[in-house]
Protein backbone atom coordinates (compact mmCIF):
# COMPACT_ATOMS: atom_id res chain seq x y z
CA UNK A 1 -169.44 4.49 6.59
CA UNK A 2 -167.14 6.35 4.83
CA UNK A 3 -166.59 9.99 5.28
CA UNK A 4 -166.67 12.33 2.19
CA UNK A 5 -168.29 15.52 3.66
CA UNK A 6 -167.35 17.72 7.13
CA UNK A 7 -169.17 20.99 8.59
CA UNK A 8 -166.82 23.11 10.68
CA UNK A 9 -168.60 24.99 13.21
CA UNK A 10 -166.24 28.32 12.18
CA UNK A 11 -165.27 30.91 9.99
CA UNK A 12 -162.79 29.77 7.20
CA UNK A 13 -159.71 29.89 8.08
CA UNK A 14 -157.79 32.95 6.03
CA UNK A 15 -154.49 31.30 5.65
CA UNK A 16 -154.18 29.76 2.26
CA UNK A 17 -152.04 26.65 3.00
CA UNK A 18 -154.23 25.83 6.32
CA UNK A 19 -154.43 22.11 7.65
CA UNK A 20 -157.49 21.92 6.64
CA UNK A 21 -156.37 22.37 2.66
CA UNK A 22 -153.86 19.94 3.20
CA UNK A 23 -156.91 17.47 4.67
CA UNK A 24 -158.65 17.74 1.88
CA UNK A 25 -156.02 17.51 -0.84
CA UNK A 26 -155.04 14.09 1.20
CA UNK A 27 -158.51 12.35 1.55
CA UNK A 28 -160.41 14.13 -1.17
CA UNK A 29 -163.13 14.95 1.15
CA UNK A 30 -165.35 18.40 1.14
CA UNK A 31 -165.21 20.33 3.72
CA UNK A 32 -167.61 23.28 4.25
CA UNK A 33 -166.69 26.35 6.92
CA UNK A 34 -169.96 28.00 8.64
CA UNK A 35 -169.85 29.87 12.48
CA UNK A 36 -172.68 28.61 14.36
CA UNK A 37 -172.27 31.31 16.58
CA UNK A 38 -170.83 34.78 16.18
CA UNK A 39 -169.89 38.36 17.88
CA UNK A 40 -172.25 41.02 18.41
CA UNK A 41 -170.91 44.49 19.96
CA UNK A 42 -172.34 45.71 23.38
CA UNK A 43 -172.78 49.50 22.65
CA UNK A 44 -171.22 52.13 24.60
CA UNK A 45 -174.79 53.02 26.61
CA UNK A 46 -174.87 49.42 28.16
CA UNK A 47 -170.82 49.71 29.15
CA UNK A 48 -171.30 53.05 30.86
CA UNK A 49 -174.51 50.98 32.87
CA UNK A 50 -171.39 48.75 33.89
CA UNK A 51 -170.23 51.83 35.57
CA UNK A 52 -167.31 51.78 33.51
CA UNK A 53 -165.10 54.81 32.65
CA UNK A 54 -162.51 54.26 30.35
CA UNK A 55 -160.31 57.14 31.88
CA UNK A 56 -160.68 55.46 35.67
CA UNK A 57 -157.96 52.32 34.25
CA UNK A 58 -154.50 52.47 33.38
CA UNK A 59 -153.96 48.75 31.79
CA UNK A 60 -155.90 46.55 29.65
CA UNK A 61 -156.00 42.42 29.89
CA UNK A 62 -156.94 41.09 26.65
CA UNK A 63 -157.70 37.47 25.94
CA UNK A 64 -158.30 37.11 21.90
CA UNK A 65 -158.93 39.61 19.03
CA UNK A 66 -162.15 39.99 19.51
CA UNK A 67 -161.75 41.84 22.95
CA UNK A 68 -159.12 44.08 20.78
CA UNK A 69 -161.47 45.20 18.39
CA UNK A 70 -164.50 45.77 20.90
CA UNK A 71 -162.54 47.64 23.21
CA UNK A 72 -161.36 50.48 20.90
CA UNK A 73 -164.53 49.96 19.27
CA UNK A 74 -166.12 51.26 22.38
CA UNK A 75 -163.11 53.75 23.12
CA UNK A 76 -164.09 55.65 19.54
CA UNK A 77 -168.18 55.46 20.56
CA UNK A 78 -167.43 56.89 23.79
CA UNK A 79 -164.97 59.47 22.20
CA UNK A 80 -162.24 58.47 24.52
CA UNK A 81 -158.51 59.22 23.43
CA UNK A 82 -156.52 55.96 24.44
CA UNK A 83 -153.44 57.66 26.13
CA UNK A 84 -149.73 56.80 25.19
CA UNK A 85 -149.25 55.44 28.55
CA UNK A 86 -152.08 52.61 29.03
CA UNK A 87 -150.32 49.30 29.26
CA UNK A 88 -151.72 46.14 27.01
CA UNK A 89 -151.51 42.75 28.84
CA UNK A 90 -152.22 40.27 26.04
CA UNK A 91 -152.83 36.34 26.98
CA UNK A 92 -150.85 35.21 23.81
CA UNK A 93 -148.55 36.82 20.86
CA UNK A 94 -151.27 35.95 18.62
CA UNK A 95 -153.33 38.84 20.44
CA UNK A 96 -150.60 41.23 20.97
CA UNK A 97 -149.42 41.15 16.97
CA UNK A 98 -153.40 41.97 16.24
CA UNK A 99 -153.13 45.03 18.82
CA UNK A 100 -151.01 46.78 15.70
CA UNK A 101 -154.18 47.24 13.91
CA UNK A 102 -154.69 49.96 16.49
CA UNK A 103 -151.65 50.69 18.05
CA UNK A 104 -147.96 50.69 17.20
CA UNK A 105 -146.50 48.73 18.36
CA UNK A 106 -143.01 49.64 19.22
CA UNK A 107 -144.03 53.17 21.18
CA UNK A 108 -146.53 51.13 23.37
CA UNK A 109 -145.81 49.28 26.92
CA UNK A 110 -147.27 45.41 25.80
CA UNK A 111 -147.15 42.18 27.88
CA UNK A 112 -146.77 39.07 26.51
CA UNK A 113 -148.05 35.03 27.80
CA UNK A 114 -147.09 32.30 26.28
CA UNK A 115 -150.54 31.14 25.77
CA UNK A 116 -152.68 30.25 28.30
CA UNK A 117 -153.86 32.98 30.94
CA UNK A 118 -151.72 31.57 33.78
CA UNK A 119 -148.79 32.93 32.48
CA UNK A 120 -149.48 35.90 32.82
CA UNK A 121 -149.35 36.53 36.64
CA UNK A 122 -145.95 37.16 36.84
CA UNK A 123 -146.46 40.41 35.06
CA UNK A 124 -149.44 41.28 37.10
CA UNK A 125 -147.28 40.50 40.34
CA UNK A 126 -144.80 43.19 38.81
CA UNK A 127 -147.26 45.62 37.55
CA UNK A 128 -149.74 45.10 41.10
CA UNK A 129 -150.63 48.92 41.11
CA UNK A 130 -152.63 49.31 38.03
CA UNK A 131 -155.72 49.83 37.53
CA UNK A 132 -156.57 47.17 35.05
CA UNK A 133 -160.11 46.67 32.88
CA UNK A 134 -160.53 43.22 31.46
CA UNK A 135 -163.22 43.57 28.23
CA UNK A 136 -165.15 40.57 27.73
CA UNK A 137 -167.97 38.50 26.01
CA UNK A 138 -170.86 37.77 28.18
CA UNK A 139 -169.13 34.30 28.31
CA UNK A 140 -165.71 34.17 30.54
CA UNK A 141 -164.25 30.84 31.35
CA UNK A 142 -164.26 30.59 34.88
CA UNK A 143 -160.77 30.56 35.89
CA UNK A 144 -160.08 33.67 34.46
CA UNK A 145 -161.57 35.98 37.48
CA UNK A 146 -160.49 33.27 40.10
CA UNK A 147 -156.66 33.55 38.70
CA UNK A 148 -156.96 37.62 39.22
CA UNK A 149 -158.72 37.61 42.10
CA UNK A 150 -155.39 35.39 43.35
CA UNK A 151 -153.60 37.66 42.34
CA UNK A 152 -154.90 40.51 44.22
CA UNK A 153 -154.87 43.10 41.55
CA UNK A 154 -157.36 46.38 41.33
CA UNK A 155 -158.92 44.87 37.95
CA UNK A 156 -162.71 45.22 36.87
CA UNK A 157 -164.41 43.00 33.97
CA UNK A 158 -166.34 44.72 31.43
CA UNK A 159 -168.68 42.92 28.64
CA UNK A 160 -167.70 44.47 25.28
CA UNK A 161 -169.54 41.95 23.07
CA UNK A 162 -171.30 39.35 23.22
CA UNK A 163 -171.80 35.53 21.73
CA UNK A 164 -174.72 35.12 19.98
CA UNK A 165 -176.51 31.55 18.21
CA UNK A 166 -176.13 31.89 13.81
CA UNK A 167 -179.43 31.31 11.96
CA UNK A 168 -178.74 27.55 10.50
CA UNK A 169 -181.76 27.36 8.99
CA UNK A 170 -181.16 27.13 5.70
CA UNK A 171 -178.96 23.90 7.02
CA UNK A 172 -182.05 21.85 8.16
CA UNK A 173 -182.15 19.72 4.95
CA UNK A 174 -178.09 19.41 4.52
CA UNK A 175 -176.35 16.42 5.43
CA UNK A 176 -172.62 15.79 6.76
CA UNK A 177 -171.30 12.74 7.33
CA UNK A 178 -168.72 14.82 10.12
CA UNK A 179 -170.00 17.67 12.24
CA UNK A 180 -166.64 19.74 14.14
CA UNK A 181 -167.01 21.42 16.95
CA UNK A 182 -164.50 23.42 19.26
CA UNK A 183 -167.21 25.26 21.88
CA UNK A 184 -169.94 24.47 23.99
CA UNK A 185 -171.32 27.25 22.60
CA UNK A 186 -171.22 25.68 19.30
CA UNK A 187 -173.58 22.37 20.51
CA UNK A 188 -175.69 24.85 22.26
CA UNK A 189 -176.08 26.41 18.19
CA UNK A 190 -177.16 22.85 16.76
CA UNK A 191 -179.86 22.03 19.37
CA UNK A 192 -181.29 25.58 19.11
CA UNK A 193 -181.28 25.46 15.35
CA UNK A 194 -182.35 22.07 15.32
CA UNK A 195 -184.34 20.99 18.77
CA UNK A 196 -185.50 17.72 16.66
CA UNK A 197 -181.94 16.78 15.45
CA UNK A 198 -181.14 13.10 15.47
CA UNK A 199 -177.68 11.86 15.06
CA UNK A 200 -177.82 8.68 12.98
CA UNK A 201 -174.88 7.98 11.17
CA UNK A 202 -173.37 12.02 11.58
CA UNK A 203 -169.98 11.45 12.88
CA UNK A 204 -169.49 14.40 16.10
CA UNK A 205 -165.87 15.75 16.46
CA UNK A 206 -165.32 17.79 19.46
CA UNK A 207 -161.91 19.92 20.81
CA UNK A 208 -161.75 20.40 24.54
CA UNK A 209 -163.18 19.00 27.67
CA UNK A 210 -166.13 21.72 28.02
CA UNK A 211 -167.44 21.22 24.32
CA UNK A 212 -166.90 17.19 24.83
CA UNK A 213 -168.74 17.56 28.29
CA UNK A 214 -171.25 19.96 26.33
CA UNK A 215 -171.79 17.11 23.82
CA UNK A 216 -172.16 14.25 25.93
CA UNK A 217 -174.75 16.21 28.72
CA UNK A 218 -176.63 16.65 25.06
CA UNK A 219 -176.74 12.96 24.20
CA UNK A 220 -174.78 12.90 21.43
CA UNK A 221 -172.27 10.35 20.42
CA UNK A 222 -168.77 11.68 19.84
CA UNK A 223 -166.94 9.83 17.38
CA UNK A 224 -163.20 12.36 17.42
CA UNK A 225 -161.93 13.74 20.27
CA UNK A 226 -159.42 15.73 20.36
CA UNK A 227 -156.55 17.24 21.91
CA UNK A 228 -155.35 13.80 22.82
CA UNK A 229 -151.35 13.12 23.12
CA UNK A 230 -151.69 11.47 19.60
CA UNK A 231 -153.53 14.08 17.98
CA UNK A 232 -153.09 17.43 19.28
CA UNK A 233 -155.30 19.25 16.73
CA UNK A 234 -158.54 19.03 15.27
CA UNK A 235 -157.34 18.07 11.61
CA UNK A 236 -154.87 15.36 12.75
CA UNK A 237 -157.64 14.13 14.96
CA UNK A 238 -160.18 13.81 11.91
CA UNK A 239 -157.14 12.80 9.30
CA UNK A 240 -156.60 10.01 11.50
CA UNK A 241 -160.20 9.13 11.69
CA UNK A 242 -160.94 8.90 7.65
CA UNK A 243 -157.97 7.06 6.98
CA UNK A 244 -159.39 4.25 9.35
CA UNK A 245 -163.03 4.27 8.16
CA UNK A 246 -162.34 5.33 4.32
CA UNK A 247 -159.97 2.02 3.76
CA UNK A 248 -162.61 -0.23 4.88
């Protein structure tokens, strides 16, 4: 069957000239954006029950933007002056350009990985004596406490915000010939939205071993997989797809 419609499960991408544009432009297909989960902010009571004090740390791991915004969120709802001297440790450059929303940039001690948390143990090796506070969603990937506890560092996780399942109900009655998802999280969303959902003929795209392992422990049939070495992203994976069943 050929493909003419695709559900993202997330936001719509900001940039104007995103792969996705360029997807559609090429196989004249729609393609609708909707987060089947989203963020919600742990307040500042339920971090202090974490026995958390923001003055007790000297260094801060982030791992995306969202752990940015909910930990000054928190700093401002428990009135706590972030000091000049508090060292950022951010997991890519993507997360350390969005720390200039709150700090600048140039007067502040920030470390940089490449992109994957791994890389940054070197600079925890060389920075050993902090005290560092890793803010979190109620959902950490696993190797993420394993690599610091390795590591040996004085660090102590704190959840700043949480992930919560989007009401799709006003979905129920919407078809899509291509369903994307990049999260386990995200198949977790459909089959709570829709307990009774039957796959037919909707195509299931899915980006990373946990979300395809999430998929196929749900019984669905995935159709695009992707990163593979041939298609390294999710719109490659899914151009490559409709050009194959949209000739036929």
């Amino acid at each position: 069957m050929k493909v003419k419609t695709i559900l993202v499960s997330q936001p719509e991408p900001k940039m104007e000239n995103s792969p996705y544009s360029k997807l559609i432009d090429k196989e004249k297909v729609k393609v609708d954006f909707r987060p089947f989960i989203h963020v919600e902010g742990v307040n500042a009571k339920d971090v202090r029950q974490q026995k958390i004090d923001l003055k007790n740390f000297t260094a801060i791991i982030l791992t995306s933007r969202n752990a940015v915004d909910h930990f000054f969120r928190i700093a401002e709802e428990m009135r706590f002056k972030v000091p000049d001297s508090m060292k950022y440790f951010c997991q890519s450059e993507a997360v350390a350009y969005y720390l200039q929303k709150y700090v600048v940039y140039r007067k502040r001690k920030i470390y940089v990985g490449k992109r994957n948390f791994q890389e940054l143990v070197p600079l925890f090796k060389k920075y050993k004596n902090e005290k560092f506070l890793l803010p979190s969603s109620d959902a950490l990937k696993e190797i993420i406490p394993e690599i610091l506890n390795e590591v040996g560092i004085d660090w102590k996780r704190g959840i700043f915000y949480k992930t919560v399942i989007s009401d799709l109900s006003d979905l129920r009655d919407v078809y899509y010939d291509i369903l994307v998802f990049f999260s386990p999280s995200g198949i977790e969303s459909l089959l709570h939205n829709f307990p009774d959902f039957e796959q037919n003929d909707t195509r299931i795209a899915v980006f990373g071993n946990s979300t395809i392992n999430a998929a196929t422990e749900a019984g669905l049939r995935i159709d695009i997989k992707a990163p593979t070495p041939e298609t390294p992203s999710m719109t490659m994976a899914l151009q490559k797809y409709i050009t194959t069943v949209n000739k036929k």
